[in-house]
Protein backbone atom coordinates (compact mmCIF):
# COMPACT_ATOMS: atom_id res chain seq x y z
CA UNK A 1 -7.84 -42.90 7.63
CA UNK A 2 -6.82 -42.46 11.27
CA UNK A 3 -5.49 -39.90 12.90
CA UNK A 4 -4.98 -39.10 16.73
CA UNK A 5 -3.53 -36.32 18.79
CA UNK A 6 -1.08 -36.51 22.13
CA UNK A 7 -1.21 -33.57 24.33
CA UNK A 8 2.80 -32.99 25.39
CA UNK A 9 4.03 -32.31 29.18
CA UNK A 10 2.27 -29.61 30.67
CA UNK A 11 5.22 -27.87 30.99
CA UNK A 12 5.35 -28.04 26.92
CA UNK A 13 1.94 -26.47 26.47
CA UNK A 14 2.95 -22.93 25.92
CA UNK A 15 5.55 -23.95 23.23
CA UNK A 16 3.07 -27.53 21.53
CA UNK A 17 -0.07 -28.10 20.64
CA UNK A 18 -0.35 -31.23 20.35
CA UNK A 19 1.78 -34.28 18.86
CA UNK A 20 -0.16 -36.30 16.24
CA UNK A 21 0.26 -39.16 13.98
CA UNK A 22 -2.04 -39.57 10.87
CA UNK A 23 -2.22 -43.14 8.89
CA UNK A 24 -4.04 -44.68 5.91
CA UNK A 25 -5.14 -48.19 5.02
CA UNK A 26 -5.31 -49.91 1.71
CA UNK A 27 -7.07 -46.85 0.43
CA UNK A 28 -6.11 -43.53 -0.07
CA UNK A 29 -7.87 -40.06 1.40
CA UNK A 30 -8.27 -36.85 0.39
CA UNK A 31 -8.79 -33.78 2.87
CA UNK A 32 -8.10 -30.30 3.97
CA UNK A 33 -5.79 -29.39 6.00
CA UNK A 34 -7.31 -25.97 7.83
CA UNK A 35 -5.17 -23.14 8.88
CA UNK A 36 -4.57 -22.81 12.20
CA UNK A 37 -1.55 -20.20 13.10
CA UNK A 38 0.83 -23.32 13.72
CA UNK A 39 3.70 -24.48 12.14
CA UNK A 40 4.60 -28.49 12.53
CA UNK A 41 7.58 -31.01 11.82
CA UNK A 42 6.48 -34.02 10.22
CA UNK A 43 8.63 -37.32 10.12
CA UNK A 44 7.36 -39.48 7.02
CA UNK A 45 7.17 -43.35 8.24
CA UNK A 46 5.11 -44.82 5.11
CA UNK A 47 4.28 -43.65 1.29
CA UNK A 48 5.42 -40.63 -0.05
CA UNK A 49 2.67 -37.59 0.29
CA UNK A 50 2.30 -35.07 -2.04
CA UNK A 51 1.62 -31.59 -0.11
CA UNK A 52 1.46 -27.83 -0.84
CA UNK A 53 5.20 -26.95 -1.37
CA UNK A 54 6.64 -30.83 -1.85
CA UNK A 55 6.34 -34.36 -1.24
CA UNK A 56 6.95 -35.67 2.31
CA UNK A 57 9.31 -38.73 1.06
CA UNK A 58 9.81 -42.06 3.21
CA UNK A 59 12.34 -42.20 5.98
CA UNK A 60 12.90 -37.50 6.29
CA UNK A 61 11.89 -35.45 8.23
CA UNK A 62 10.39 -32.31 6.94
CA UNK A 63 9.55 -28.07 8.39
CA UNK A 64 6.45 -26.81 7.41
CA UNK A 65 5.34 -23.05 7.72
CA UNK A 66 2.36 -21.33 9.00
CA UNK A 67 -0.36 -21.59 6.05
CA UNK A 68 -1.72 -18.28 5.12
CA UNK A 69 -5.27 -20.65 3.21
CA UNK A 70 -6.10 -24.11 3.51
CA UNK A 71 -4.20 -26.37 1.94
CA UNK A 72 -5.77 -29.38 -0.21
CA UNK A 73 -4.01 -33.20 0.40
CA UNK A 74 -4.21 -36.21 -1.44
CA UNK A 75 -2.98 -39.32 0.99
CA UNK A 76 -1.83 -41.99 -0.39
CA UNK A 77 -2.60 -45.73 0.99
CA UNK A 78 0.14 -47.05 3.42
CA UNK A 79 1.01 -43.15 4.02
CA UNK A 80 2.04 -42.71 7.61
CA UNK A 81 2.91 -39.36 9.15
CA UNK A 82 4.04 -38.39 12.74
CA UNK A 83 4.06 -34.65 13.06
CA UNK A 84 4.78 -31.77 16.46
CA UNK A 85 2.23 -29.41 15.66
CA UNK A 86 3.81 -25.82 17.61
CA UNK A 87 2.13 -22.58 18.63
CA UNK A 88 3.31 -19.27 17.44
CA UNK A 89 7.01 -19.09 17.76
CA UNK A 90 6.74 -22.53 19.16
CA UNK A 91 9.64 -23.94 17.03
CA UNK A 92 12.05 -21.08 17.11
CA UNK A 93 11.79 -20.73 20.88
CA UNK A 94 12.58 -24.70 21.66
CA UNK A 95 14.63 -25.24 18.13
CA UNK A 96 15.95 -21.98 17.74
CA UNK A 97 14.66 -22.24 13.94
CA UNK A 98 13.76 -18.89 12.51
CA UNK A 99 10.87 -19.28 10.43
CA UNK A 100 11.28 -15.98 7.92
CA UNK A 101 10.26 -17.34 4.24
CA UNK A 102 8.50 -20.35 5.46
CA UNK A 103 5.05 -19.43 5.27
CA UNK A 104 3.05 -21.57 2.69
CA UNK A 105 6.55 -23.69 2.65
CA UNK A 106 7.63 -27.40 3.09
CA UNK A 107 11.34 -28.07 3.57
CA UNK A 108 13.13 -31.25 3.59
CA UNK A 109 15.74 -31.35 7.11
CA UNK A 110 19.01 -32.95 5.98
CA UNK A 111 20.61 -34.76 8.71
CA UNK A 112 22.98 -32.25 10.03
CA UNK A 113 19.40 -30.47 10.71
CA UNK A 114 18.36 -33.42 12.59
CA UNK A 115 16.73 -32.30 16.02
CA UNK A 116 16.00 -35.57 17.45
CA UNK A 117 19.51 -37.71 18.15
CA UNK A 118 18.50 -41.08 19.24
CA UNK A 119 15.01 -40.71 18.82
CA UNK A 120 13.26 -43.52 16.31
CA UNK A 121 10.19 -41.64 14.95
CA UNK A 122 8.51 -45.46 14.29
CA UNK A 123 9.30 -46.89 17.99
CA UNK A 124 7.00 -47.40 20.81
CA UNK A 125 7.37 -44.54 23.60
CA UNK A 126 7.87 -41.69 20.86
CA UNK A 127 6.09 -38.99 22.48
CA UNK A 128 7.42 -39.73 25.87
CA UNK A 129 10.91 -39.49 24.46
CA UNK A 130 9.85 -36.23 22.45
CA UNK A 131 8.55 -34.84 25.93
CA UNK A 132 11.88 -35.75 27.43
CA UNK A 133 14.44 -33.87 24.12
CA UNK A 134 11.88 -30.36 24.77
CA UNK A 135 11.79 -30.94 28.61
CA UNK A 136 15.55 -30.51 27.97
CA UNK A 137 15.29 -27.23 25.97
CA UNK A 138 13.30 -24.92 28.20
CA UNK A 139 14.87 -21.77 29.05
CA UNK A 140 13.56 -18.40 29.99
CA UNK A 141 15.32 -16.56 26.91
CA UNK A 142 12.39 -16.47 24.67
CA UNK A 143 9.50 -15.40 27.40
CA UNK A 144 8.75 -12.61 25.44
CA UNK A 145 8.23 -14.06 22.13
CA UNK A 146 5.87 -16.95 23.72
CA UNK A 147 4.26 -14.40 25.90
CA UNK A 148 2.86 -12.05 22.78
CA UNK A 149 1.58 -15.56 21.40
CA UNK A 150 -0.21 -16.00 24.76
CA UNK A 151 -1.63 -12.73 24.72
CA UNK A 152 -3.09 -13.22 21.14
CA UNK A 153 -4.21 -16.72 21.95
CA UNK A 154 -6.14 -16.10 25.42
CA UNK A 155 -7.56 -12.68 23.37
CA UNK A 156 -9.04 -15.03 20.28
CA UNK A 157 -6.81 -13.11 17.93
CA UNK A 158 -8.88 -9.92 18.83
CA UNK A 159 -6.69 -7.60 19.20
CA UNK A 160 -4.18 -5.22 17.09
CA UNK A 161 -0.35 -4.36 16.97
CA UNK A 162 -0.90 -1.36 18.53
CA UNK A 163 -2.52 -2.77 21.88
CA UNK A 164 -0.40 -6.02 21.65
CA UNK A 165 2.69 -3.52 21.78
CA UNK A 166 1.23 -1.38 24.55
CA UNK A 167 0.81 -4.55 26.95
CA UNK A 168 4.54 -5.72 26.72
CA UNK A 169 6.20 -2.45 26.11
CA UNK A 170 8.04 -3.09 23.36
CA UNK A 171 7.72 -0.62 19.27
CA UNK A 172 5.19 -2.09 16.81
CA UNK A 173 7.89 -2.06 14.52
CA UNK A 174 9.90 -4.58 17.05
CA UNK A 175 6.65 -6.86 17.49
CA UNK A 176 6.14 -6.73 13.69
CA UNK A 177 10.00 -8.35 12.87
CA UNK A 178 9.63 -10.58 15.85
CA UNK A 179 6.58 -12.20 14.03
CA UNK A 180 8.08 -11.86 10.46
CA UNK A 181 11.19 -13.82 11.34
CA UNK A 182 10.22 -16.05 14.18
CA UNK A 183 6.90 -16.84 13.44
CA UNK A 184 7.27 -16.60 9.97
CA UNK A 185 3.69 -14.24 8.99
CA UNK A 186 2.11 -10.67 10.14
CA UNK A 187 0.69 -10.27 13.26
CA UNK A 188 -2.46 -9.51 11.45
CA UNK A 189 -1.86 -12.74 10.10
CA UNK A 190 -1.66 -14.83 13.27
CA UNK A 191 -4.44 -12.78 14.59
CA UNK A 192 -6.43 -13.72 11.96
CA UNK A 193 -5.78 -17.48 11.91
CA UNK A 194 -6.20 -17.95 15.91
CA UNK A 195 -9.55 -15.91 15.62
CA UNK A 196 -10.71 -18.62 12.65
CA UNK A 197 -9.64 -21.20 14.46
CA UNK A 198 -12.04 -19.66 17.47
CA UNK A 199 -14.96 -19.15 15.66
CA UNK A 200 -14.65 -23.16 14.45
CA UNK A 201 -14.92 -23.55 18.21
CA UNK A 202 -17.44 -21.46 18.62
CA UNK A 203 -19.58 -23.08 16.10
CA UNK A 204 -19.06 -26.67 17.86
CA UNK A 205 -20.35 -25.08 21.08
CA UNK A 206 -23.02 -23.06 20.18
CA UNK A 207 -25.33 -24.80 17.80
CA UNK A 208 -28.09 -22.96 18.06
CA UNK A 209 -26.52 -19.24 17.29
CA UNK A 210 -27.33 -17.65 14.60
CA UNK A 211 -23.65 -16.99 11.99
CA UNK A 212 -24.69 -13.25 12.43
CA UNK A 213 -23.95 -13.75 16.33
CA UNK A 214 -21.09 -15.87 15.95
CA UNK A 215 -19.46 -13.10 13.54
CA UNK A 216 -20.80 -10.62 16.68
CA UNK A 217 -19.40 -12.47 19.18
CA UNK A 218 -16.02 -13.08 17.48
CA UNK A 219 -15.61 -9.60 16.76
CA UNK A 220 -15.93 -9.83 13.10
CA UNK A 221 -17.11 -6.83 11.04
CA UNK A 222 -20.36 -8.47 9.75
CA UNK A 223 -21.46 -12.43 8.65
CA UNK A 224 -19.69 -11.29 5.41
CA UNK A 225 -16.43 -10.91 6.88
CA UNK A 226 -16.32 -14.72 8.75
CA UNK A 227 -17.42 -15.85 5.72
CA UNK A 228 -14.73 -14.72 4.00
CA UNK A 229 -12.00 -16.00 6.53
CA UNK A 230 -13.57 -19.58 6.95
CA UNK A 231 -13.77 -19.93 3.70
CA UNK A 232 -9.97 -18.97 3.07
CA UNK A 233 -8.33 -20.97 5.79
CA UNK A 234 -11.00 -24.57 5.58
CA UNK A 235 -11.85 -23.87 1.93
CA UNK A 236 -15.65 -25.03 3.28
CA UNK A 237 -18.68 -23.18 3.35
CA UNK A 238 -20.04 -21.65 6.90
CA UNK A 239 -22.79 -24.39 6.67
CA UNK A 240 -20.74 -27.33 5.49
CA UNK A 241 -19.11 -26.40 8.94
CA UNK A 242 -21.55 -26.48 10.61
CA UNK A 243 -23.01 -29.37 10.35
């Protein structure tokens, strides 16, 4: 299996994570896909894949939501997938897609829904052109929605509603439905995910620390408690991380 990630525009970066494009051989793989506070769009360029939700069918192009625990996938051979992975309220502040409902979801983008006009998923230059279409769609309307997911993403995920309201002056009942319908989970949700997807960070890094210091440093309640999240959002054990 190979798989390989594009870093978009720098002007992109606080809306993308990354752009990515994931292909099999002759054989098929089987892995799992890790929660990470992101929601993507995937085109489906080779076999049909069967996913949490659906199947990603040849030739569509498909939304999928935040994922509140890993999610297990079977790839078939000749599967070929080209995704835009997005931060936190990524999509609905360069799409305008509200993402209420979606979490846990995969749905199938008929062509009215079509974001991409004139843009051949398969063709050489793809991520230049998909640089070009968002380049296009900046606009200072949603600064507050990608600000919060700034705040939460420079913070680890360490840090509550009621502080996250405080520093942009807005109700925790305002920030709550922001999240709900644009982002599509909780805060506590989000927070959670981007603090996981820390700690998997942290691990890389810091080989030698001990879990109970990583779980310390990451402001988790105990080892207990990281044990519990990694294991809901990889479905692997602390050590099978590890190493």
């Amino acid at each position: 299996m190979s798989y390989q990630e594009f870093t978009p525009h720098p002007l992109l970066l606080p809306y993308i994570v990354c752009y990515w494009s994931s292909k099999t051989g002759r054989s098929s793989a089987a892995s799992n896909i890790f929660s990470d506070a992101c929601s993507d769009i995937i085109f489906s360029l080779g076999a049909d894949v069967a996913v949490t939700g659906g199947t990603l069918k040849h030739g569509h192009q498909y939304l999928v939501g935040i994922m509140t625990h890993f999610h297990q996938v079977q790839t078939p051979a000749e599967s070929h997938l080209l995704g835009i992975r997005f931060k936190p309220f990524g999509i609905y502040a360069l799409l305008g897609i509200p993402l209420q409902g979606m979490a846990d979801q995969t749905e199938m983008l008929t062509p009215s829904d079509f974001f991409f006009p004139g843009i051949n998923p398969a063709a050489t230059g793809v991520v230049q052109k998909l640089d070009a279409y968002f380049l296009q769609r900046l606009n200072d309307k949603n600064r507050l929605v990608v600000s919060l997911s700034e705040t939460i993403l420079a913070v680890n995920g360490n840090i509550s509603v009621q502080q996250l309201a405080s520093r942009h002056h807005i109700t925790e009942r305002q920030i709550e439905r922001l999240f709900q319908s644009r982002a599509g989970a909780t805060v506590k949700e989000v927070c959670k995910q981007v603090r996981f997807q820390s700690t998997l960070k942290k691990i890389e890094a810091c080989p030698k620390a001990s879990f109970a210091q990583i779980a310390f440093d990451m402001g988790y309640y105990d080892h207990a408690h990281m044990l519990k999240d990694v294991k809901r959002y990889s479905g692997l054990t602390l050590s099978r991380i590890a190493s």
